[in-house]
PDB file of N, CA and C in Angstrom:
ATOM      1  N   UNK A   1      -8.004  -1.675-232.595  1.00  0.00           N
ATOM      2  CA  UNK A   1      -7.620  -2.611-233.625  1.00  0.00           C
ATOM      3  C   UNK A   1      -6.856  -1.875-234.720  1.00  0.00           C
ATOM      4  N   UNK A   2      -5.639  -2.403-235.256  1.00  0.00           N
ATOM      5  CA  UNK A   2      -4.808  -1.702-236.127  1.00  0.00           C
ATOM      6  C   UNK A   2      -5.291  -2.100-237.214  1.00  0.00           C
ATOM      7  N   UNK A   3      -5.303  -1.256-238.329  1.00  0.00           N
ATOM      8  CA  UNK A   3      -5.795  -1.238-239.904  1.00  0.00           C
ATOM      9  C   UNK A   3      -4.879  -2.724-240.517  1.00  0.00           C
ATOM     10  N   UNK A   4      -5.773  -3.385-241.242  1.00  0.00           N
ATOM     11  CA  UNK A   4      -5.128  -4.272-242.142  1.00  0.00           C
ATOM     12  C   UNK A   4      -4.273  -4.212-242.788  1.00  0.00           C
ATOM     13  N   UNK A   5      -3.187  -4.735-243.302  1.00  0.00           N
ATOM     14  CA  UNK A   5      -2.102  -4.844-244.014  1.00  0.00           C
ATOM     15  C   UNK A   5      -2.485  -4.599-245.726  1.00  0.00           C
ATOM     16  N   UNK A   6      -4.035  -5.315-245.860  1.00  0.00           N
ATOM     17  CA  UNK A   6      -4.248  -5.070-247.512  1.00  0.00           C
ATOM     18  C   UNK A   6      -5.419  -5.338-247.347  1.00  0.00           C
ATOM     19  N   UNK A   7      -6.208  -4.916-248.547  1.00  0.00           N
ATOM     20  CA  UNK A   7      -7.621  -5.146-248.508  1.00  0.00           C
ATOM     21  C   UNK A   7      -7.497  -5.325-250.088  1.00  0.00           C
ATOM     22  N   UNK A   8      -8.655  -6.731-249.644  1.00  0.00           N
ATOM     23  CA  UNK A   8      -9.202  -7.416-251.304  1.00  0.00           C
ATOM     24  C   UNK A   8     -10.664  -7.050-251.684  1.00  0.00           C
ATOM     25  N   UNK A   9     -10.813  -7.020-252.947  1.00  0.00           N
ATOM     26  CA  UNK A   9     -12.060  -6.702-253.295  1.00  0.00           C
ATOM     27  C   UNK A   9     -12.808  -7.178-254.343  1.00  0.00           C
ATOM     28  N   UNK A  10     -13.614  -7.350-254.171  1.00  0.00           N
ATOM     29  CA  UNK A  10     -14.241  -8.101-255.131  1.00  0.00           C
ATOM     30  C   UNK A  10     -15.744  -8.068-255.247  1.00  0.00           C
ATOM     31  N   UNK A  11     -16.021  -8.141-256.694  1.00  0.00           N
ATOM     32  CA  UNK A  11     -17.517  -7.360-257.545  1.00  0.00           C
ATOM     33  C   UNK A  11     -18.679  -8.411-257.324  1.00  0.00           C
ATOM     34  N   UNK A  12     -19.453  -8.271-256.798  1.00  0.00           N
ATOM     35  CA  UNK A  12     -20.176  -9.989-256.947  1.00  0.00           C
ATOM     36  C   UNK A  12     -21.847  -9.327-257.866  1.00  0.00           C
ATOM     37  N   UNK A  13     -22.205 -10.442-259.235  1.00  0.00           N
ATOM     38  CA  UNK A  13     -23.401 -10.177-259.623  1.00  0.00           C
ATOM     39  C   UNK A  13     -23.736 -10.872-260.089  1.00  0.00           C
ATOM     40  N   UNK A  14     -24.824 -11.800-259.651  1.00  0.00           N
ATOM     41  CA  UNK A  14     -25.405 -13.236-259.862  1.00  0.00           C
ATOM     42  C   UNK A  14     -24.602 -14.523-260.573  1.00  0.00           C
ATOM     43  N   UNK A  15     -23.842 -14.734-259.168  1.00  0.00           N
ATOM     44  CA  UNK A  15     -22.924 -15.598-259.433  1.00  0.00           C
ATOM     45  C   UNK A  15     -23.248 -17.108-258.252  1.00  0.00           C
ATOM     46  N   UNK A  16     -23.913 -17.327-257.938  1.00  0.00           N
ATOM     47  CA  UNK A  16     -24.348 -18.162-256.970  1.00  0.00           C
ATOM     48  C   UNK A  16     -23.392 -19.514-256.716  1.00  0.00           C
ATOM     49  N   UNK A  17     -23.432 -19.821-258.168  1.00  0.00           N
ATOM     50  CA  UNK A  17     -22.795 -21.169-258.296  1.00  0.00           C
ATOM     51  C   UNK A  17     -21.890 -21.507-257.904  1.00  0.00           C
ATOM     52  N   UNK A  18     -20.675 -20.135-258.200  1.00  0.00           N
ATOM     53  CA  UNK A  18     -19.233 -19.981-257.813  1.00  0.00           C
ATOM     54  C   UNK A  18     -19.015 -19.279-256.353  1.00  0.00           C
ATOM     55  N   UNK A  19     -20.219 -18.324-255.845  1.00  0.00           N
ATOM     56  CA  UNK A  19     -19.612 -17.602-254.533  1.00  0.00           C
ATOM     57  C   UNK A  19     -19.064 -17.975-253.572  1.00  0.00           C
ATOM     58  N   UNK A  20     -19.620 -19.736-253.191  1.00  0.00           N
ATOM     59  CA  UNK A  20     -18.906 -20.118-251.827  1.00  0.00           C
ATOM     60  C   UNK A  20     -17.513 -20.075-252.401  1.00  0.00           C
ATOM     61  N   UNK A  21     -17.293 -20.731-253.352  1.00  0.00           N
ATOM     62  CA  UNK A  21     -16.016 -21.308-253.660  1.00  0.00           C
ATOM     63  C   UNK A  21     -15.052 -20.024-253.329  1.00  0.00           C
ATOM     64  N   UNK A  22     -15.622 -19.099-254.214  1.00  0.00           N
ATOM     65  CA  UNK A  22     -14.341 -17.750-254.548  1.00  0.00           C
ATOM     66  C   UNK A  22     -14.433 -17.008-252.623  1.00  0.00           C
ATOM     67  N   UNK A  23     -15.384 -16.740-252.233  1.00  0.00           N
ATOM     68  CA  UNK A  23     -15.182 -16.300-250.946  1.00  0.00           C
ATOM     69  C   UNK A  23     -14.324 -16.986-250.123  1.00  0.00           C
ATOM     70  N   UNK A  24     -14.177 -18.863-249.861  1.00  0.00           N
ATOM     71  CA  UNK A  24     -13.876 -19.216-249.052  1.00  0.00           C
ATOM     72  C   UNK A  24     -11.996 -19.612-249.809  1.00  0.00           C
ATOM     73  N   UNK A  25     -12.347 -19.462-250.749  1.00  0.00           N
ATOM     74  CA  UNK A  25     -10.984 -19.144-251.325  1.00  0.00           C
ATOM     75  C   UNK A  25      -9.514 -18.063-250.963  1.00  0.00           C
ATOM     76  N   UNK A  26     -10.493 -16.841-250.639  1.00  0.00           N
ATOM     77  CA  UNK A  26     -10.041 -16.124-249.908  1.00  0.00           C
ATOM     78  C   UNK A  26      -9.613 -16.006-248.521  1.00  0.00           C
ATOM     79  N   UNK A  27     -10.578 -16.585-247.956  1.00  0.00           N
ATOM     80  CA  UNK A  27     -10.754 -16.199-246.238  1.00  0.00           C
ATOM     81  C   UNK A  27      -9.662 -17.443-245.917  1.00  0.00           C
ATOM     82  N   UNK A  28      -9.494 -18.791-246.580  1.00  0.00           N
ATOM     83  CA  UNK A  28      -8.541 -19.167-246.081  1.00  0.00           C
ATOM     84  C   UNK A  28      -7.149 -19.136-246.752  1.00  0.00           C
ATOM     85  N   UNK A  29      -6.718 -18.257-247.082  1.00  0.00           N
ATOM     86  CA  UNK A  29      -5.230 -17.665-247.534  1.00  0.00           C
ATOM     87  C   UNK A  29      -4.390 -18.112-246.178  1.00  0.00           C
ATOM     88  N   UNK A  30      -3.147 -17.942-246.175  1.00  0.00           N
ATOM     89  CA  UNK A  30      -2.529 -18.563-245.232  1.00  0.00           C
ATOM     90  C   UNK A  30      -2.023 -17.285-244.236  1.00  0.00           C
ATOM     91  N   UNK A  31      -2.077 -16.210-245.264  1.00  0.00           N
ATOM     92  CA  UNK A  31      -1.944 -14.581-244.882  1.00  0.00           C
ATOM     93  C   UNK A  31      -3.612 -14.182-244.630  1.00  0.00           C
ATOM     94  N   UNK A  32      -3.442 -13.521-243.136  1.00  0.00           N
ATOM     95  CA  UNK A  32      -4.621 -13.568-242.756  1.00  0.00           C
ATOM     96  C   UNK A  32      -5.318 -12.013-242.368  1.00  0.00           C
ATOM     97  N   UNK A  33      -4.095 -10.855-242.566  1.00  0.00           N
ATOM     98  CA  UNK A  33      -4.511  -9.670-241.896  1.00  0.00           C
ATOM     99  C   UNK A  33      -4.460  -8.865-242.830  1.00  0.00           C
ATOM    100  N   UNK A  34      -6.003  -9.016-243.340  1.00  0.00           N
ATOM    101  CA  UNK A  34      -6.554  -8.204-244.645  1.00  0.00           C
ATOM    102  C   UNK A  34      -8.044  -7.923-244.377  1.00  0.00           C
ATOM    103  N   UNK A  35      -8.472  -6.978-244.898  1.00  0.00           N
ATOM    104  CA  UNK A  35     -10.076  -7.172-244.676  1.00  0.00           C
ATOM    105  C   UNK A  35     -10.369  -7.320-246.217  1.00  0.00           C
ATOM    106  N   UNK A  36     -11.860  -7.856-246.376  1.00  0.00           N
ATOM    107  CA  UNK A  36     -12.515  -8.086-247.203  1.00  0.00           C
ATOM    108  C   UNK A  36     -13.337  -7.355-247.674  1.00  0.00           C
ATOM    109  N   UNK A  37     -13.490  -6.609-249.017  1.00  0.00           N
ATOM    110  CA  UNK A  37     -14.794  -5.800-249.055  1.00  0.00           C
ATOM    111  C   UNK A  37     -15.187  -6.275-250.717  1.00  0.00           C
ATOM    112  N   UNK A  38     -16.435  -7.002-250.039  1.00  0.00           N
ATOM    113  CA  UNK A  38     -17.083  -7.569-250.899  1.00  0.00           C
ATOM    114  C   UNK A  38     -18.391  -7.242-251.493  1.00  0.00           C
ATOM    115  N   UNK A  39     -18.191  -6.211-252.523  1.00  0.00           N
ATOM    116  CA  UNK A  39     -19.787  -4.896-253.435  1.00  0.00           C
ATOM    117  C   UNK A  39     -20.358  -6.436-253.966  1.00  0.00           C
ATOM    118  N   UNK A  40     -21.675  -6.309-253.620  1.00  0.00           N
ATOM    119  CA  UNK A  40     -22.997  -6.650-254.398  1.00  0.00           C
ATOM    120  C   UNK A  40     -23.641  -5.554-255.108  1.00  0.00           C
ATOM    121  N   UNK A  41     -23.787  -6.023-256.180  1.00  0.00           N
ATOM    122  CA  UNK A  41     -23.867  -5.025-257.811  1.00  0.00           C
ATOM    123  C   UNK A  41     -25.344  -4.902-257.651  1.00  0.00           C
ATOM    124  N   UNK A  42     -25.574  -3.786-257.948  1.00  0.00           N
ATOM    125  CA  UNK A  42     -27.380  -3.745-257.999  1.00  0.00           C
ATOM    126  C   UNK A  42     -28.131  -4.394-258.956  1.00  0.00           C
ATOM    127  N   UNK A  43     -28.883  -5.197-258.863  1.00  0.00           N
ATOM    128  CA  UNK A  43     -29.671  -6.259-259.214  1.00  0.00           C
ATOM    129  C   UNK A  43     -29.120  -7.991-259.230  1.00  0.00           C
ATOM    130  N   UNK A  44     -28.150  -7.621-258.093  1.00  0.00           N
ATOM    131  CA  UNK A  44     -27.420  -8.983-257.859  1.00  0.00           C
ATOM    132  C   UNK A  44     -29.071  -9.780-257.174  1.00  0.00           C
ATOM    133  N   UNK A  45     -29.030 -11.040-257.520  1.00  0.00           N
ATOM    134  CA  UNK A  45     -29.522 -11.876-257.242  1.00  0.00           C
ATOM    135  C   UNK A  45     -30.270 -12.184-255.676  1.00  0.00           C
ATOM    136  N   UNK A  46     -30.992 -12.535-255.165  1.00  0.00           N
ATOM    137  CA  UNK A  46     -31.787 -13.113-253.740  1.00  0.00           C
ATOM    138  C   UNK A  46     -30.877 -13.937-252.919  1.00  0.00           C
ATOM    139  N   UNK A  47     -30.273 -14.931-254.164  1.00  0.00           N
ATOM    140  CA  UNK A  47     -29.463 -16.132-253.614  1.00  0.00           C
ATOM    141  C   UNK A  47     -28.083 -15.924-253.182  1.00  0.00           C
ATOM    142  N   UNK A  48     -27.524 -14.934-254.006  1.00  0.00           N
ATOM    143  CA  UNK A  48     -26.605 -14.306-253.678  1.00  0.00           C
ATOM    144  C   UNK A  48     -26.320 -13.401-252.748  1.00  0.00           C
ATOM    145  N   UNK A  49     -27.076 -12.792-252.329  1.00  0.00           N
ATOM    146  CA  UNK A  49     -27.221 -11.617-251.345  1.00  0.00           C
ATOM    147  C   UNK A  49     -27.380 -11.987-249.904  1.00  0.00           C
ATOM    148  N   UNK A  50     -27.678 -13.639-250.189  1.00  0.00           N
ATOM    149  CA  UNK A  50     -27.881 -14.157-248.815  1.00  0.00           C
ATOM    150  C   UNK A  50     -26.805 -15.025-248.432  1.00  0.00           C
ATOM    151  N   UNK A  51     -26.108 -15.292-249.572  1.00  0.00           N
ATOM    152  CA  UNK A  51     -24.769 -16.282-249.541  1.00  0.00           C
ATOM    153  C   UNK A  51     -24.265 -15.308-248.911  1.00  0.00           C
ATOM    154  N   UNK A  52     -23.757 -13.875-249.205  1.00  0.00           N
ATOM    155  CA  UNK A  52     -23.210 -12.904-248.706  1.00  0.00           C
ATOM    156  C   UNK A  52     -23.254 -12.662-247.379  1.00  0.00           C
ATOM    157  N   UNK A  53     -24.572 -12.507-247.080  1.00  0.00           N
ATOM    158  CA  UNK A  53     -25.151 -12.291-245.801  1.00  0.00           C
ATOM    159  C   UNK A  53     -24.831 -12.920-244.785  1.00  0.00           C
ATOM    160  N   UNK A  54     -24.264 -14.284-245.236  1.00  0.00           N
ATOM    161  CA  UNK A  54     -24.251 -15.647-244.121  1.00  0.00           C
ATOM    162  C   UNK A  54     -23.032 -15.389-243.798  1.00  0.00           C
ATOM    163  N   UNK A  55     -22.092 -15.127-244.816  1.00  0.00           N
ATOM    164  CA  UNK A  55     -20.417 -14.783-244.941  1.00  0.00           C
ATOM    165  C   UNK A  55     -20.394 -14.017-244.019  1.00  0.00           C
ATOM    166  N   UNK A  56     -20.664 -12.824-244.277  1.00  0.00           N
ATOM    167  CA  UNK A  56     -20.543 -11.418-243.557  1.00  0.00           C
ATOM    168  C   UNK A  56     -20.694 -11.832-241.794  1.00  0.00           C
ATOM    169  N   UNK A  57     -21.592 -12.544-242.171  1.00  0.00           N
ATOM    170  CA  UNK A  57     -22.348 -12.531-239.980  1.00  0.00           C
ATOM    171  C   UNK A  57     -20.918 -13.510-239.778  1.00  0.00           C
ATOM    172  N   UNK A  58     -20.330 -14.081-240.518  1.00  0.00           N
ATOM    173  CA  UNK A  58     -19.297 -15.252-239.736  1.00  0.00           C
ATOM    174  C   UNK A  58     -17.874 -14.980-239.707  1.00  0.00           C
ATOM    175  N   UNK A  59     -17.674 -13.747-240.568  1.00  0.00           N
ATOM    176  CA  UNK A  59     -15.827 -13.344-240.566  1.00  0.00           C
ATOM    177  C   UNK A  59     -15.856 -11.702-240.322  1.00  0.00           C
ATOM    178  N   UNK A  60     -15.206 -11.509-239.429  1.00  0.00           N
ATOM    179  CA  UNK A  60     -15.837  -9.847-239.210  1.00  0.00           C
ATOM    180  C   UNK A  60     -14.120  -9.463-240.157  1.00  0.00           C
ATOM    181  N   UNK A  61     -13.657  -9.877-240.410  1.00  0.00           N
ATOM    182  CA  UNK A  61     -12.898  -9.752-242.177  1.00  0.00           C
ATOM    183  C   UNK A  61     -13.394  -9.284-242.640  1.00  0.00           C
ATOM    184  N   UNK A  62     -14.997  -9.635-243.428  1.00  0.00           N
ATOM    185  CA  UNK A  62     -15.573  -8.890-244.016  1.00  0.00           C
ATOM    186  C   UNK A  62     -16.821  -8.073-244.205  1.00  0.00           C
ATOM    187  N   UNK A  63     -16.245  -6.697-245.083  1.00  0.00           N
ATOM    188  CA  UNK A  63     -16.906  -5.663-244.926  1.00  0.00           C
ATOM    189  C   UNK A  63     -18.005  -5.772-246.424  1.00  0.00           C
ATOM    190  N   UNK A  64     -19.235  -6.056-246.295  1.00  0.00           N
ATOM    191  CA  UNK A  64     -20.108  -6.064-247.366  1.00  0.00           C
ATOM    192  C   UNK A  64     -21.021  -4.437-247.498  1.00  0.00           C
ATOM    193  N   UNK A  65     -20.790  -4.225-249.168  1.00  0.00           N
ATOM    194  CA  UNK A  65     -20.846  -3.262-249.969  1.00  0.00           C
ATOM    195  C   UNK A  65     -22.170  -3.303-250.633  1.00  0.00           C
ATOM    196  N   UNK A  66     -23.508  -2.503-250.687  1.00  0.00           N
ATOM    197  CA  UNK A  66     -24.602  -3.257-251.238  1.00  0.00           C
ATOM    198  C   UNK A  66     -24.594  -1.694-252.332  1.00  0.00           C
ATOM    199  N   UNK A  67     -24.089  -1.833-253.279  1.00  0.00           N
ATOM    200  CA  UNK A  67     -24.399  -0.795-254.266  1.00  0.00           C
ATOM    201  C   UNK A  67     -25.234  -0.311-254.937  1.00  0.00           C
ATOM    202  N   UNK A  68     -26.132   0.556-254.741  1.00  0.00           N
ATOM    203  CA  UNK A  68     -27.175   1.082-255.401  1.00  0.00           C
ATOM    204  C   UNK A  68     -27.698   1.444-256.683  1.00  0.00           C
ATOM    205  N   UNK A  69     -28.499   1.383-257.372  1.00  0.00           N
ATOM    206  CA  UNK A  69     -28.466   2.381-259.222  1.00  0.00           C
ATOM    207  C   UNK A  69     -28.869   3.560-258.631  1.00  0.00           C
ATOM    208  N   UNK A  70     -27.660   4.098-259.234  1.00  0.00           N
ATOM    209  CA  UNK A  70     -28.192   5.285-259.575  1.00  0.00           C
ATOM    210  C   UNK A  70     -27.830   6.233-260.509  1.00  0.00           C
TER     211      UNK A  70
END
């Protein structure tokens, strides 16, 4: 598989309300050969982490980032 043309990125930290929206915002661009790498901020949210989670298993687009404190 050849490397993507561009990669988007984006910070996610307890944002629940807005995540479907802004993710699926992305994934359907009309330009399609990009990957996704989408960081969950440490102490991001339950609800969020699973919105993520659901994303991730369904677009192999994207690459999820689980960032640690340290």
């Amino acid at each position: 598989m050849d490397a993507p043309k561009i990669s988007v990125v984006m910070p996610v930290l307890n944002s629940e309300a807005y995540l479907a929206d802004a993710i699926d915002s992305i994934l359907n661009q009309t330009f399609s050969d990009f990957e996704f790498i989408i960081i969950s901020e440490f102490g991001n949210s339950a609800a969020s982490v699973e919105i993520l989670k659901a994303y991730a298993a369904k677009d192999e687009r994207i690459r999820l980032v689980q960032n640690e404190n340290k």
